[in-house]
PDB file of N, CA and C in Angstrom:
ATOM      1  N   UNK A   1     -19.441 -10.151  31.508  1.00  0.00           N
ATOM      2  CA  UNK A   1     -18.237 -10.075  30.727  1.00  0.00           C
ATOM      3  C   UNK A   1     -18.604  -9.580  29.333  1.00  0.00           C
ATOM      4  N   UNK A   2     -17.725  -9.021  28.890  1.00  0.00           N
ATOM      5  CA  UNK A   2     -18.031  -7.949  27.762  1.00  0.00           C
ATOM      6  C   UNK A   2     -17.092  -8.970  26.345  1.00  0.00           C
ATOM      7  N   UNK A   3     -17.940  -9.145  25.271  1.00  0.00           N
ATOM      8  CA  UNK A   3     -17.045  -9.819  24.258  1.00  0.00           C
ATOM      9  C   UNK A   3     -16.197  -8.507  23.564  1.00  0.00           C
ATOM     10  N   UNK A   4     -15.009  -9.290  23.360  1.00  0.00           N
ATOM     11  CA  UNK A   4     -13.768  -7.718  22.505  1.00  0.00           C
ATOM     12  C   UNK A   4     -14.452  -8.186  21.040  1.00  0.00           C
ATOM     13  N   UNK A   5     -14.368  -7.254  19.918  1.00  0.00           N
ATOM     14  CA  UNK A   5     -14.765  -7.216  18.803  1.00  0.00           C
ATOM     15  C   UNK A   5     -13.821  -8.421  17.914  1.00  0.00           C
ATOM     16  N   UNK A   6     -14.297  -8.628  16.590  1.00  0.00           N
ATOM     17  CA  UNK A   6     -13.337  -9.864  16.246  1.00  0.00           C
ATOM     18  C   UNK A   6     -12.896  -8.452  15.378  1.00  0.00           C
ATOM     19  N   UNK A   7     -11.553  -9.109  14.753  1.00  0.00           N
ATOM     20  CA  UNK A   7     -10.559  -8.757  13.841  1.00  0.00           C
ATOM     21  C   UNK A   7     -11.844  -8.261  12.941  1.00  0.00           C
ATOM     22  N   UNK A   8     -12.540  -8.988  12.045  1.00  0.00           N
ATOM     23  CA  UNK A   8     -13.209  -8.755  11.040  1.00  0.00           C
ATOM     24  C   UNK A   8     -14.107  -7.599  11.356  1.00  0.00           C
ATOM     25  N   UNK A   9     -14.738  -7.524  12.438  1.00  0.00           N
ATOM     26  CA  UNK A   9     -15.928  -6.259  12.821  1.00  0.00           C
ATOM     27  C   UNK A   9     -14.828  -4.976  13.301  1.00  0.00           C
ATOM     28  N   UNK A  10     -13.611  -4.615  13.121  1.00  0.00           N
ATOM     29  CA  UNK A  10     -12.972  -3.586  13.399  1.00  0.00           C
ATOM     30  C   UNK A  10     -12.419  -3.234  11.834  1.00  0.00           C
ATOM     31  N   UNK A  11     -12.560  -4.216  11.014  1.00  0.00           N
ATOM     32  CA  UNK A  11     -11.806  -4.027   9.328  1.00  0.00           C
ATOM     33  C   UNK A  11     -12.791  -3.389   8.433  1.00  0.00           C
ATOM     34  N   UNK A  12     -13.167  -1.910   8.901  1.00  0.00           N
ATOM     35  CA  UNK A  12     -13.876  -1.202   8.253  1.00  0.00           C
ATOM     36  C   UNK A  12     -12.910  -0.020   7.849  1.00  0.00           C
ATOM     37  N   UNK A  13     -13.260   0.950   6.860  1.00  0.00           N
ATOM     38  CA  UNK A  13     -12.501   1.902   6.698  1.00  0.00           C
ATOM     39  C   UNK A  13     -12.357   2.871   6.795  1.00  0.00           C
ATOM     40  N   UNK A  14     -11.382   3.449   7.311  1.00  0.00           N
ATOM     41  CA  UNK A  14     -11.234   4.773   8.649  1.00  0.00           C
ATOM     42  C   UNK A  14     -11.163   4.609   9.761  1.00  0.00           C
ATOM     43  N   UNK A  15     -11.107   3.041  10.473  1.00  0.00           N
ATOM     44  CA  UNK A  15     -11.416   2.841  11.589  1.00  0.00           C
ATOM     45  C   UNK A  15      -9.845   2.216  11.676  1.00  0.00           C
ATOM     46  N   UNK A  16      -9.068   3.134  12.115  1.00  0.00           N
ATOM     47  CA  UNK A  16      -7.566   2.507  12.537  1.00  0.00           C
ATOM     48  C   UNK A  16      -6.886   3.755  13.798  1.00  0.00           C
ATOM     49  N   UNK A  17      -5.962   3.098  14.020  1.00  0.00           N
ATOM     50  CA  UNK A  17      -4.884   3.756  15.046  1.00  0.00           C
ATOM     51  C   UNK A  17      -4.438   4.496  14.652  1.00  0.00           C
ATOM     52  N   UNK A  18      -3.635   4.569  13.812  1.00  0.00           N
ATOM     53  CA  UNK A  18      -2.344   5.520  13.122  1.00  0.00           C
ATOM     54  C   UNK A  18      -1.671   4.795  11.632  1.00  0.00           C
ATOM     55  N   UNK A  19      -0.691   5.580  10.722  1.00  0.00           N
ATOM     56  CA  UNK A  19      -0.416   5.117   9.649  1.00  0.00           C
ATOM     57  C   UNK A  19       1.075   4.797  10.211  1.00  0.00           C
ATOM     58  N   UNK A  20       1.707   3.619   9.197  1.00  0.00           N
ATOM     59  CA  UNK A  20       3.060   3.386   9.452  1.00  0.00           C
ATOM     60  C   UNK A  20       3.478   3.722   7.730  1.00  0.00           C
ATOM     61  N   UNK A  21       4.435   4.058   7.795  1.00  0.00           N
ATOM     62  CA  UNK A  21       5.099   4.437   6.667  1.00  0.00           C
ATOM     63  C   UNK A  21       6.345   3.343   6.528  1.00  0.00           C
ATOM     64  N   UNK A  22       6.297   2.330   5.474  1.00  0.00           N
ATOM     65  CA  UNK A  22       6.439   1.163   5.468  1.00  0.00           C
ATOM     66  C   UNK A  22       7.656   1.253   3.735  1.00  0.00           C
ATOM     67  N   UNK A  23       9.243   1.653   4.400  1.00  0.00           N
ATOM     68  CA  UNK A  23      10.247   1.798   3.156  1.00  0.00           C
ATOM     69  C   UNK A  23      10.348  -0.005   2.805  1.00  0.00           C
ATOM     70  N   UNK A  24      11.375   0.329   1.650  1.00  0.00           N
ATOM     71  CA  UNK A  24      11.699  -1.142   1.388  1.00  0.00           C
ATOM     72  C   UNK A  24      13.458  -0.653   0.424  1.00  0.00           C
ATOM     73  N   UNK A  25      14.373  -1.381   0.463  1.00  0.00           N
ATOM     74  CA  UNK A  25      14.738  -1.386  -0.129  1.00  0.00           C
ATOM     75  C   UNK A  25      15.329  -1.976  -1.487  1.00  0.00           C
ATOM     76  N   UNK A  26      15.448  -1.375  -3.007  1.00  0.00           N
ATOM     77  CA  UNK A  26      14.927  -1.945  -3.684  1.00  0.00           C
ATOM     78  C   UNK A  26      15.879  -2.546  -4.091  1.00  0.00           C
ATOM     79  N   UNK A  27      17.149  -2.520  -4.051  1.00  0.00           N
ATOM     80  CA  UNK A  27      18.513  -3.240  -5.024  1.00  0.00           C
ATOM     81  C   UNK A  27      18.458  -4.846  -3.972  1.00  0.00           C
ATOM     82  N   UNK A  28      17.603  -5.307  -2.471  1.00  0.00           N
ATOM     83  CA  UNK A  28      17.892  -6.029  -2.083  1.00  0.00           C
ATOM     84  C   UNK A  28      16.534  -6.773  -2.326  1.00  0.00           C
ATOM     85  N   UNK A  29      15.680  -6.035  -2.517  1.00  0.00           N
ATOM     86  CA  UNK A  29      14.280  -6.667  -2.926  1.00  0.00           C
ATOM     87  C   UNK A  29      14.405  -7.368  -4.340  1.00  0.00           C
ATOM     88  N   UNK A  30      15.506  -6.480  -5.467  1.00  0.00           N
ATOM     89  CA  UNK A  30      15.306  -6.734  -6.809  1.00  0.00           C
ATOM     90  C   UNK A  30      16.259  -8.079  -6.927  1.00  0.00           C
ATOM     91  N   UNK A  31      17.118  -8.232  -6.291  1.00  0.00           N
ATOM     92  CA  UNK A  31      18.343  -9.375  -5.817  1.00  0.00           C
ATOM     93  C   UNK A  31      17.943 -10.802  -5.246  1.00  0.00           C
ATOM     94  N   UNK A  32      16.495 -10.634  -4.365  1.00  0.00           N
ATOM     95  CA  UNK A  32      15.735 -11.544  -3.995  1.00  0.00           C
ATOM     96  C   UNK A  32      14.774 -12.246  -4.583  1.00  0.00           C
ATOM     97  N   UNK A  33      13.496 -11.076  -5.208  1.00  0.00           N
ATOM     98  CA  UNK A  33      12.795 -11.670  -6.320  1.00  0.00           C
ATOM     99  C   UNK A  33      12.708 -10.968  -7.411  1.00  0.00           C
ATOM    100  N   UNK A  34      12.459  -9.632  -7.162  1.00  0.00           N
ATOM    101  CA  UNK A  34      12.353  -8.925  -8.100  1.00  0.00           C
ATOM    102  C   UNK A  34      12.875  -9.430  -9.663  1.00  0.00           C
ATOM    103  N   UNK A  35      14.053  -9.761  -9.653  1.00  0.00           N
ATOM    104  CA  UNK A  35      14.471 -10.131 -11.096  1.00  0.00           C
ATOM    105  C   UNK A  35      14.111 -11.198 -11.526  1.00  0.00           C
ATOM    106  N   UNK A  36      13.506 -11.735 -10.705  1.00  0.00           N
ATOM    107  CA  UNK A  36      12.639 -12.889 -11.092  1.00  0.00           C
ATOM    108  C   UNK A  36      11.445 -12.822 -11.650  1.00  0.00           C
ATOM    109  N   UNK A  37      10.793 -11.977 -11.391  1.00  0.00           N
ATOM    110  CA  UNK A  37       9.887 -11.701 -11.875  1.00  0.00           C
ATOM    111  C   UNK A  37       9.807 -10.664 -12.624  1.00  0.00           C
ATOM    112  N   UNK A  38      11.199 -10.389 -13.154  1.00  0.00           N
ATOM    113  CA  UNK A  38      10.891  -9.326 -14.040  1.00  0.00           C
ATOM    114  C   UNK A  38      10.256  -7.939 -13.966  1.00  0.00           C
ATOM    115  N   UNK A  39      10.463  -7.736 -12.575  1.00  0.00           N
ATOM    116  CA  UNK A  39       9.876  -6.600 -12.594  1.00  0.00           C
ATOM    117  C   UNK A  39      10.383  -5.164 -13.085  1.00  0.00           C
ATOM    118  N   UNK A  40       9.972  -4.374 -13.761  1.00  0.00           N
ATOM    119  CA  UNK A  40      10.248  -3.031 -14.138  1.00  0.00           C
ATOM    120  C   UNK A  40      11.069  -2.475 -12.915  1.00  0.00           C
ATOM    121  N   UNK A  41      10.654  -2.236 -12.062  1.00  0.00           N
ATOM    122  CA  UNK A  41      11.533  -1.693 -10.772  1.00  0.00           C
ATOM    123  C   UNK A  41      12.826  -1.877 -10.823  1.00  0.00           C
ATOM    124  N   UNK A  42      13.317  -3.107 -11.437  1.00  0.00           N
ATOM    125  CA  UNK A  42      14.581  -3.260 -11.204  1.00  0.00           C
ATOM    126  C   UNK A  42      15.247  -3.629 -12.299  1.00  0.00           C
ATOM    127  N   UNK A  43      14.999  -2.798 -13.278  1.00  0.00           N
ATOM    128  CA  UNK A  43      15.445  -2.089 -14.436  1.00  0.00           C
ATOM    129  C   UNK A  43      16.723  -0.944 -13.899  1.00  0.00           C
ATOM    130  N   UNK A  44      17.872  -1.376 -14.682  1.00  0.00           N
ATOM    131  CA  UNK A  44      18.851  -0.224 -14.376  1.00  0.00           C
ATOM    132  C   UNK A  44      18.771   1.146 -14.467  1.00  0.00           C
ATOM    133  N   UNK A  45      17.471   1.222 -15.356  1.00  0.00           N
ATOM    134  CA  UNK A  45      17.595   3.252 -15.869  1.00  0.00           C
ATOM    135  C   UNK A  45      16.649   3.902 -14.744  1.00  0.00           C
ATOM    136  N   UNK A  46      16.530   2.831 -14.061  1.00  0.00           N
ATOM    137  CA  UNK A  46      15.611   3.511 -12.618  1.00  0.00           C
ATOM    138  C   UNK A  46      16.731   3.708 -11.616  1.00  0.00           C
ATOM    139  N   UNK A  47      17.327   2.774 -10.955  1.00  0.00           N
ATOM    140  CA  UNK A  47      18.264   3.211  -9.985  1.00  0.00           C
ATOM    141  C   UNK A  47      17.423   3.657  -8.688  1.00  0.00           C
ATOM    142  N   UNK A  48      16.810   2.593  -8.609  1.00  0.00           N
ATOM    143  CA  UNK A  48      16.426   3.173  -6.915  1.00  0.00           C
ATOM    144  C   UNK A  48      17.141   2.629  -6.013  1.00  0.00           C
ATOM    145  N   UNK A  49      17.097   3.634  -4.824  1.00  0.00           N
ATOM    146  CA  UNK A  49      17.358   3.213  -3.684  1.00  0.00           C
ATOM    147  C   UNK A  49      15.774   3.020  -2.895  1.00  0.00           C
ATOM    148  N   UNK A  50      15.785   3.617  -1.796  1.00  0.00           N
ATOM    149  CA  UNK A  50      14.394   3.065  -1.114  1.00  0.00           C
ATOM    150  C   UNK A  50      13.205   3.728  -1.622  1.00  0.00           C
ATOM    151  N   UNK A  51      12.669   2.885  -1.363  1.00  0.00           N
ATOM    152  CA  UNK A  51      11.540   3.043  -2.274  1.00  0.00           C
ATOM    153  C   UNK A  51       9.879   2.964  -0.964  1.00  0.00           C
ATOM    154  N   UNK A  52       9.341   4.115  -1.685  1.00  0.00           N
ATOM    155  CA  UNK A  52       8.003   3.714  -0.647  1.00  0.00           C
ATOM    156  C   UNK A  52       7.073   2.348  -0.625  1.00  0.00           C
ATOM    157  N   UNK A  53       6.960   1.693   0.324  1.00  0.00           N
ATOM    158  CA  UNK A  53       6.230   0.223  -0.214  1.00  0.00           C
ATOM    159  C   UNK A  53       4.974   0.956   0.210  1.00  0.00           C
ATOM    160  N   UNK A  54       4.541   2.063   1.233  1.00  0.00           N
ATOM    161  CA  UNK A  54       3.338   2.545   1.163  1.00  0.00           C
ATOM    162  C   UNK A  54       2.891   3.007   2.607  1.00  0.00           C
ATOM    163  N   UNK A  55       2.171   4.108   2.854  1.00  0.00           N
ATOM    164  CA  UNK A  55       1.568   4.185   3.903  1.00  0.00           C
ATOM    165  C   UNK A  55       0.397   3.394   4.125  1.00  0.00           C
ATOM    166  N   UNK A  56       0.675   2.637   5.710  1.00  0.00           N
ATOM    167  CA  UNK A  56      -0.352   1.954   5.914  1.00  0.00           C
ATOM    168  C   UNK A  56      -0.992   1.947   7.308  1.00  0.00           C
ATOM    169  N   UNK A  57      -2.519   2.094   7.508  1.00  0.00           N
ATOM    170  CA  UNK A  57      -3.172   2.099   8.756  1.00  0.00           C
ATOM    171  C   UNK A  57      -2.964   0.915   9.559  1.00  0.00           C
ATOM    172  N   UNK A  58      -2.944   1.520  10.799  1.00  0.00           N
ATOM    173  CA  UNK A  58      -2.412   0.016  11.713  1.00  0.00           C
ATOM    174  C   UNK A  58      -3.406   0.325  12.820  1.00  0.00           C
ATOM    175  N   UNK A  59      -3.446  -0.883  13.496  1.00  0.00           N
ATOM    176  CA  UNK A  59      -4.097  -0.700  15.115  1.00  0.00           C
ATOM    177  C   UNK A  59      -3.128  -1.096  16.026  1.00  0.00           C
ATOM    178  N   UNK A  60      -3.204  -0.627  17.103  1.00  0.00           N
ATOM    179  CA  UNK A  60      -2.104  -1.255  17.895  1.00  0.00           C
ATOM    180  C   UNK A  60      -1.591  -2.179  17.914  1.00  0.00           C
ATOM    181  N   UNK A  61      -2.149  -3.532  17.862  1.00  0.00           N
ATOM    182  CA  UNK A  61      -2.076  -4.984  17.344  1.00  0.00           C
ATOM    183  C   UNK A  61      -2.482  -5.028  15.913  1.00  0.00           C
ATOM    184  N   UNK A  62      -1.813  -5.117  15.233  1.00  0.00           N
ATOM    185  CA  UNK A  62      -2.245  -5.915  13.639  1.00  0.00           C
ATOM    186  C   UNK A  62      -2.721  -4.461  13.120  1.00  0.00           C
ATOM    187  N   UNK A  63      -3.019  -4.935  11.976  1.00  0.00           N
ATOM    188  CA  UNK A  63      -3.609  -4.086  10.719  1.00  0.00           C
ATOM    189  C   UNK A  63      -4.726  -4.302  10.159  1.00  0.00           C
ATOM    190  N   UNK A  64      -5.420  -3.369   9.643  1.00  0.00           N
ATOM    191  CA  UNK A  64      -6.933  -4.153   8.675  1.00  0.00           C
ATOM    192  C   UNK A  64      -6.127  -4.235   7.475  1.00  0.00           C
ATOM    193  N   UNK A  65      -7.109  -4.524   6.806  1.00  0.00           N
ATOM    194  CA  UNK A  65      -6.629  -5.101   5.623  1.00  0.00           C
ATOM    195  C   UNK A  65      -8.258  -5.077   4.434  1.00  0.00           C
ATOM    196  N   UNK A  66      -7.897  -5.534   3.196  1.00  0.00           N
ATOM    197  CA  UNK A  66      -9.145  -5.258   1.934  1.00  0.00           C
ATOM    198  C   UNK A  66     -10.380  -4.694   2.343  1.00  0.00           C
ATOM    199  N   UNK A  67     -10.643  -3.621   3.341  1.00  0.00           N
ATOM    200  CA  UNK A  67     -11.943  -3.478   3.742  1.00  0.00           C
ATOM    201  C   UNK A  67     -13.163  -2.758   2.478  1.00  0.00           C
ATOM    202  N   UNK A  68     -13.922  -3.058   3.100  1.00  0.00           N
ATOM    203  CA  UNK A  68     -15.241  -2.460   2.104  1.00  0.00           C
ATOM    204  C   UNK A  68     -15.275  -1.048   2.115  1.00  0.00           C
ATOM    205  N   UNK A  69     -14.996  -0.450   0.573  1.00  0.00           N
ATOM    206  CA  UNK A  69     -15.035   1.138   0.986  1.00  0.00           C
ATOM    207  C   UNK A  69     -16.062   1.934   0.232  1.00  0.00           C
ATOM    208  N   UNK A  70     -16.744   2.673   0.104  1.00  0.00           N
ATOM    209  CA  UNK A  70     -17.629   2.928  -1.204  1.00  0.00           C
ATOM    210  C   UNK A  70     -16.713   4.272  -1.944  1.00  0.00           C
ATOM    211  N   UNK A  71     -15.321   4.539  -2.131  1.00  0.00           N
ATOM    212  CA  UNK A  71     -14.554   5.098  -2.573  1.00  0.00           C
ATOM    213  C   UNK A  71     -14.225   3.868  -4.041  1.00  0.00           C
ATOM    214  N   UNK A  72     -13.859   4.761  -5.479  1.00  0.00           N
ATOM    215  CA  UNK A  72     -13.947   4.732  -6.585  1.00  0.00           C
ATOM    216  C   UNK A  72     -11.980   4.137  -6.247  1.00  0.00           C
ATOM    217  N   UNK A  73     -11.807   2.857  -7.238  1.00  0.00           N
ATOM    218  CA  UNK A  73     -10.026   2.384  -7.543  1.00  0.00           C
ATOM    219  C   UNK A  73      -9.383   3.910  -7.829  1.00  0.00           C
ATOM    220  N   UNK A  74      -8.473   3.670  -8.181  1.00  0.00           N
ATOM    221  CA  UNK A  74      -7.429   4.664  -8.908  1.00  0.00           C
ATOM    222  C   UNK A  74      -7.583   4.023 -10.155  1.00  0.00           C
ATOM    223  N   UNK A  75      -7.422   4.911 -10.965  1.00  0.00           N
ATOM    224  CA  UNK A  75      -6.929   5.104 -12.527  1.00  0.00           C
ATOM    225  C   UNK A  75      -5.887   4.166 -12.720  1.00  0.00           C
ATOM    226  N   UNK A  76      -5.705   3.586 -13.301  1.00  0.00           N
ATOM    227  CA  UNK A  76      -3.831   3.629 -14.214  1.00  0.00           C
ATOM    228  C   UNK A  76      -3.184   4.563 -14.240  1.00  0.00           C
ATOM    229  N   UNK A  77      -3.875   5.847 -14.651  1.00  0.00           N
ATOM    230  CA  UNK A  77      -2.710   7.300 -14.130  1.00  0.00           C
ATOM    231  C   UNK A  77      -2.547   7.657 -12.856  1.00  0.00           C
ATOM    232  N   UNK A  78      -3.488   7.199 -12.013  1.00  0.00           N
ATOM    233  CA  UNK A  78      -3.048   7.292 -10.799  1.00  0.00           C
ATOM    234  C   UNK A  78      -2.072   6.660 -10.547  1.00  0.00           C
ATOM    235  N   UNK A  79      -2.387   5.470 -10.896  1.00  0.00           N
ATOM    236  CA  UNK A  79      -1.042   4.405 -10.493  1.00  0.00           C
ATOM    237  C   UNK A  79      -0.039   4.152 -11.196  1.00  0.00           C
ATOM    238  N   UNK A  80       0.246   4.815 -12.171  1.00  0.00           N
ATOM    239  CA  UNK A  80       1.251   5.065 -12.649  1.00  0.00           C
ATOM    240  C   UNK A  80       2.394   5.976 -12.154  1.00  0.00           C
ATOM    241  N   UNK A  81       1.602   6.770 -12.199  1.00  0.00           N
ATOM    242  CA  UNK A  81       1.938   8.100 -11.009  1.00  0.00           C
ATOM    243  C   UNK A  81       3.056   8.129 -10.319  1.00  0.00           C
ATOM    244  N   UNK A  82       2.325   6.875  -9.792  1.00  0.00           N
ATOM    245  CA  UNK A  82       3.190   6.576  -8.219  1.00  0.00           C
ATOM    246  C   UNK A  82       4.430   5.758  -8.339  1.00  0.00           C
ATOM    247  N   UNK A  83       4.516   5.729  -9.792  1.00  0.00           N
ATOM    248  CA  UNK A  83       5.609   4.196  -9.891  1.00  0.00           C
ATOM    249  C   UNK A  83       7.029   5.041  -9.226  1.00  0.00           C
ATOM    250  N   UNK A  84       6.815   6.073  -9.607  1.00  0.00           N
ATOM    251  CA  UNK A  84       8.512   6.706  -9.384  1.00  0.00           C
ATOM    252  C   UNK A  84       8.850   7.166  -7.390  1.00  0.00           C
ATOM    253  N   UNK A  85       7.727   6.839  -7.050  1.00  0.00           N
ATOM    254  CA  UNK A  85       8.459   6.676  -5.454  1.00  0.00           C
ATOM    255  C   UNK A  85       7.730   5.153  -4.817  1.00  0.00           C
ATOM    256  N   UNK A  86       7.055   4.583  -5.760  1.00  0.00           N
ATOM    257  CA  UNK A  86       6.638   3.225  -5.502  1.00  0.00           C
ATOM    258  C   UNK A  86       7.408   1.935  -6.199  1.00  0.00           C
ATOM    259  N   UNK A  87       7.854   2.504  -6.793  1.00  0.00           N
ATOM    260  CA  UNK A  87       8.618   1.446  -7.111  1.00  0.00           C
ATOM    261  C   UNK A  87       7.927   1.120  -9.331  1.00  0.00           C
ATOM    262  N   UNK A  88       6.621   0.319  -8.860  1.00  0.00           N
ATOM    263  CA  UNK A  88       6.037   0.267  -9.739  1.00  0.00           C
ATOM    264  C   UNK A  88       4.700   0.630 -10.019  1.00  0.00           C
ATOM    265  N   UNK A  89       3.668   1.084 -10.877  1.00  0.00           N
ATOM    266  CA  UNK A  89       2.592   1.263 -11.003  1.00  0.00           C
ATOM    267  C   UNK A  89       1.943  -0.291 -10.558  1.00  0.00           C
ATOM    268  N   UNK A  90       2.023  -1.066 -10.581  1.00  0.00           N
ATOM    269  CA  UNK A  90       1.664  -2.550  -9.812  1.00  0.00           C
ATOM    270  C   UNK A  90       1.674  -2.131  -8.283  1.00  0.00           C
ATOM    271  N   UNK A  91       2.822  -1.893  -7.805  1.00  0.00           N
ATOM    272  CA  UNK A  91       3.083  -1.665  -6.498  1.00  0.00           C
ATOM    273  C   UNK A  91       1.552  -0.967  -5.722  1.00  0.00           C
ATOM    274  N   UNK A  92       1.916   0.298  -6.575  1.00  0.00           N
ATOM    275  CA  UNK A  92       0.456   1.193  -6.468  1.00  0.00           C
ATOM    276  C   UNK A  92      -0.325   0.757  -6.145  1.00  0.00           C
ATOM    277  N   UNK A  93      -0.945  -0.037  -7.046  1.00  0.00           N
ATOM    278  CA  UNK A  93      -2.422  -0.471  -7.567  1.00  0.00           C
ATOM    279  C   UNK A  93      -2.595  -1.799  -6.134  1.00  0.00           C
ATOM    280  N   UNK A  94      -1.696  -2.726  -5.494  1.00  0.00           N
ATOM    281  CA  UNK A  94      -1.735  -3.677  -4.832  1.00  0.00           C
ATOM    282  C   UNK A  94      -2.121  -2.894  -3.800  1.00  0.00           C
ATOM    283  N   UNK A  95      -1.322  -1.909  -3.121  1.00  0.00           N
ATOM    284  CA  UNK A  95      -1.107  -1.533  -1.901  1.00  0.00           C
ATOM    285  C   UNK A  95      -2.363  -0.726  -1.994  1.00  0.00           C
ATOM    286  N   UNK A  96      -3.056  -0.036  -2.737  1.00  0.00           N
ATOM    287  CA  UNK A  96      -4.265   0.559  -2.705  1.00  0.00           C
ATOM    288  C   UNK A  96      -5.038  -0.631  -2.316  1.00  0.00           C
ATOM    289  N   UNK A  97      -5.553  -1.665  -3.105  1.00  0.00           N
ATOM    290  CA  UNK A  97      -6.447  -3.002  -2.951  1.00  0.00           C
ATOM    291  C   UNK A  97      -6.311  -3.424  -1.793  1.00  0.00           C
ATOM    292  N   UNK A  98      -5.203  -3.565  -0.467  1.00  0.00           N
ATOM    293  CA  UNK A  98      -4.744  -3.943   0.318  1.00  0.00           C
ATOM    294  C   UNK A  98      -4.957  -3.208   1.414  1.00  0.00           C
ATOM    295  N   UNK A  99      -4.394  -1.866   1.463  1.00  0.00           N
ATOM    296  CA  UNK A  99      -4.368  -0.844   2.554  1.00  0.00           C
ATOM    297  C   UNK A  99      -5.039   0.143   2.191  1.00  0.00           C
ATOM    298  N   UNK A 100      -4.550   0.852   1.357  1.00  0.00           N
ATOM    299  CA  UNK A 100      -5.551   1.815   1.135  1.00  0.00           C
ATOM    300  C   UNK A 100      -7.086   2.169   1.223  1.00  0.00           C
ATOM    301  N   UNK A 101      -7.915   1.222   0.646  1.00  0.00           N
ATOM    302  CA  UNK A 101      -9.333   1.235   0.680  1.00  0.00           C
ATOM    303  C   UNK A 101      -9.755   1.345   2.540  1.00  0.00           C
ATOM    304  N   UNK A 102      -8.732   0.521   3.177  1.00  0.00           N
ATOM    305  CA  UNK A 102      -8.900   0.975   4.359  1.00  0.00           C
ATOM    306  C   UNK A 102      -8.304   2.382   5.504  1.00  0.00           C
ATOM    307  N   UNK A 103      -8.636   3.417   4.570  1.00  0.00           N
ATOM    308  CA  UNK A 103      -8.140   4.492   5.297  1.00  0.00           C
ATOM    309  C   UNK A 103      -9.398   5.500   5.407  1.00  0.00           C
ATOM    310  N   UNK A 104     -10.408   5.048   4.699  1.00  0.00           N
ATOM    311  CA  UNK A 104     -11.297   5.749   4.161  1.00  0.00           C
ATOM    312  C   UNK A 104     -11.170   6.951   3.792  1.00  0.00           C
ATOM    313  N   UNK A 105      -9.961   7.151   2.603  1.00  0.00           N
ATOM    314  CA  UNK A 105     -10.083   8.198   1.874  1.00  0.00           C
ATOM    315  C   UNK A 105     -10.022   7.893   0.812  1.00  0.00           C
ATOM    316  N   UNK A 106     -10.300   8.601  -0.350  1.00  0.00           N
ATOM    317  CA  UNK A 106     -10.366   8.579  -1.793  1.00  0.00           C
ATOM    318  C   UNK A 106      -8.696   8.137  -2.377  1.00  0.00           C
ATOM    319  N   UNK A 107      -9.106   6.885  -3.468  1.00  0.00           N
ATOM    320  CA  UNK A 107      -7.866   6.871  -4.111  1.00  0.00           C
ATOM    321  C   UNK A 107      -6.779   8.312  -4.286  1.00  0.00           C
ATOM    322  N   UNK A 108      -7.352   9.219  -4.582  1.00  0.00           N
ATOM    323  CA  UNK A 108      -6.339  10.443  -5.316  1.00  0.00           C
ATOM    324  C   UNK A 108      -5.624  11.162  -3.618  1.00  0.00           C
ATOM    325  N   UNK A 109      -6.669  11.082  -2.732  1.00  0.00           N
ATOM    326  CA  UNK A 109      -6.372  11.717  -1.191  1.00  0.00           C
ATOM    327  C   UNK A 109      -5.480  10.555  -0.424  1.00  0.00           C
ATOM    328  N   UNK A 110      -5.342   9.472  -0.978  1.00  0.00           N
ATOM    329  CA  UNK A 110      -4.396   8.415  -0.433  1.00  0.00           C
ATOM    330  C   UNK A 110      -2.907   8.780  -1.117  1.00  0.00           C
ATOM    331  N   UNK A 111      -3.382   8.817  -2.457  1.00  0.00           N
ATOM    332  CA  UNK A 111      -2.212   8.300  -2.751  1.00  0.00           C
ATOM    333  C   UNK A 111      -0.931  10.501  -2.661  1.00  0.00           C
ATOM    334  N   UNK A 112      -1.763  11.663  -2.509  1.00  0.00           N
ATOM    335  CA  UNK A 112      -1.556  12.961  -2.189  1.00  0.00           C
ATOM    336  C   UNK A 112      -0.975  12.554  -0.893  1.00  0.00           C
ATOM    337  N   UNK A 113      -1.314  11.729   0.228  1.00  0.00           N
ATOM    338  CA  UNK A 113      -0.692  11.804   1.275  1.00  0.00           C
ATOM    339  C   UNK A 113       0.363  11.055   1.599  1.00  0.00           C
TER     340      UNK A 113
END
């Protein structure tokens, strides 16, 4: 009998199924917590509607998640960048720490795609 790999020995980066492209919307997000926390996003002179929460690598079952990448963070201008279809430069910067590092591509080639 053959052991299946654990969750943790498949949470390397580049090693996924496919990406899901993962909307959110923001007037019901900002209604829930968002204004609770004050977030910039849900500031009136923005006016979003959906908003990208982020492309993310999946495996058929489940997702990896914080993997070890030897790829360099994003900037603050990177992630700033992104606030205007992310919602917020925070947003950015999480979902990179989170998903991103596991795609094994470079902050700037993550956040281009």
């Amino acid at each position: 009998m053959t052991a299946l790999p654990t969750l943790a020995e498949n949470d390397k980066a580049g090693n996924f199924d496919y990406y899901v492209m993962a909307l959110s919307w923001s007037p019901n997000w900002c209604e829930i917590e968002g204004d609770y926390k004050n977030s910039d996003q849900c500031d009136a002179r923005h006016d979003h509607g959906w908003i990208l929460h982020n492309l993310w690598p999946q495996y058929y079952r489940g997702f990896p998640s914080y993997c070890n990448t030897p790829e360099r963070s994003p900037s603050r201008s990177q992630t700033t960048a992104m606030a205007d279809i992310l919602g917020t430069g925070g947003l950015a910067w999480h979902q990179w720490k989170k998903h991103g590092v596991c795609t094994g591509l470079s902050s700037a080639a993550y956040y281009e795609l």
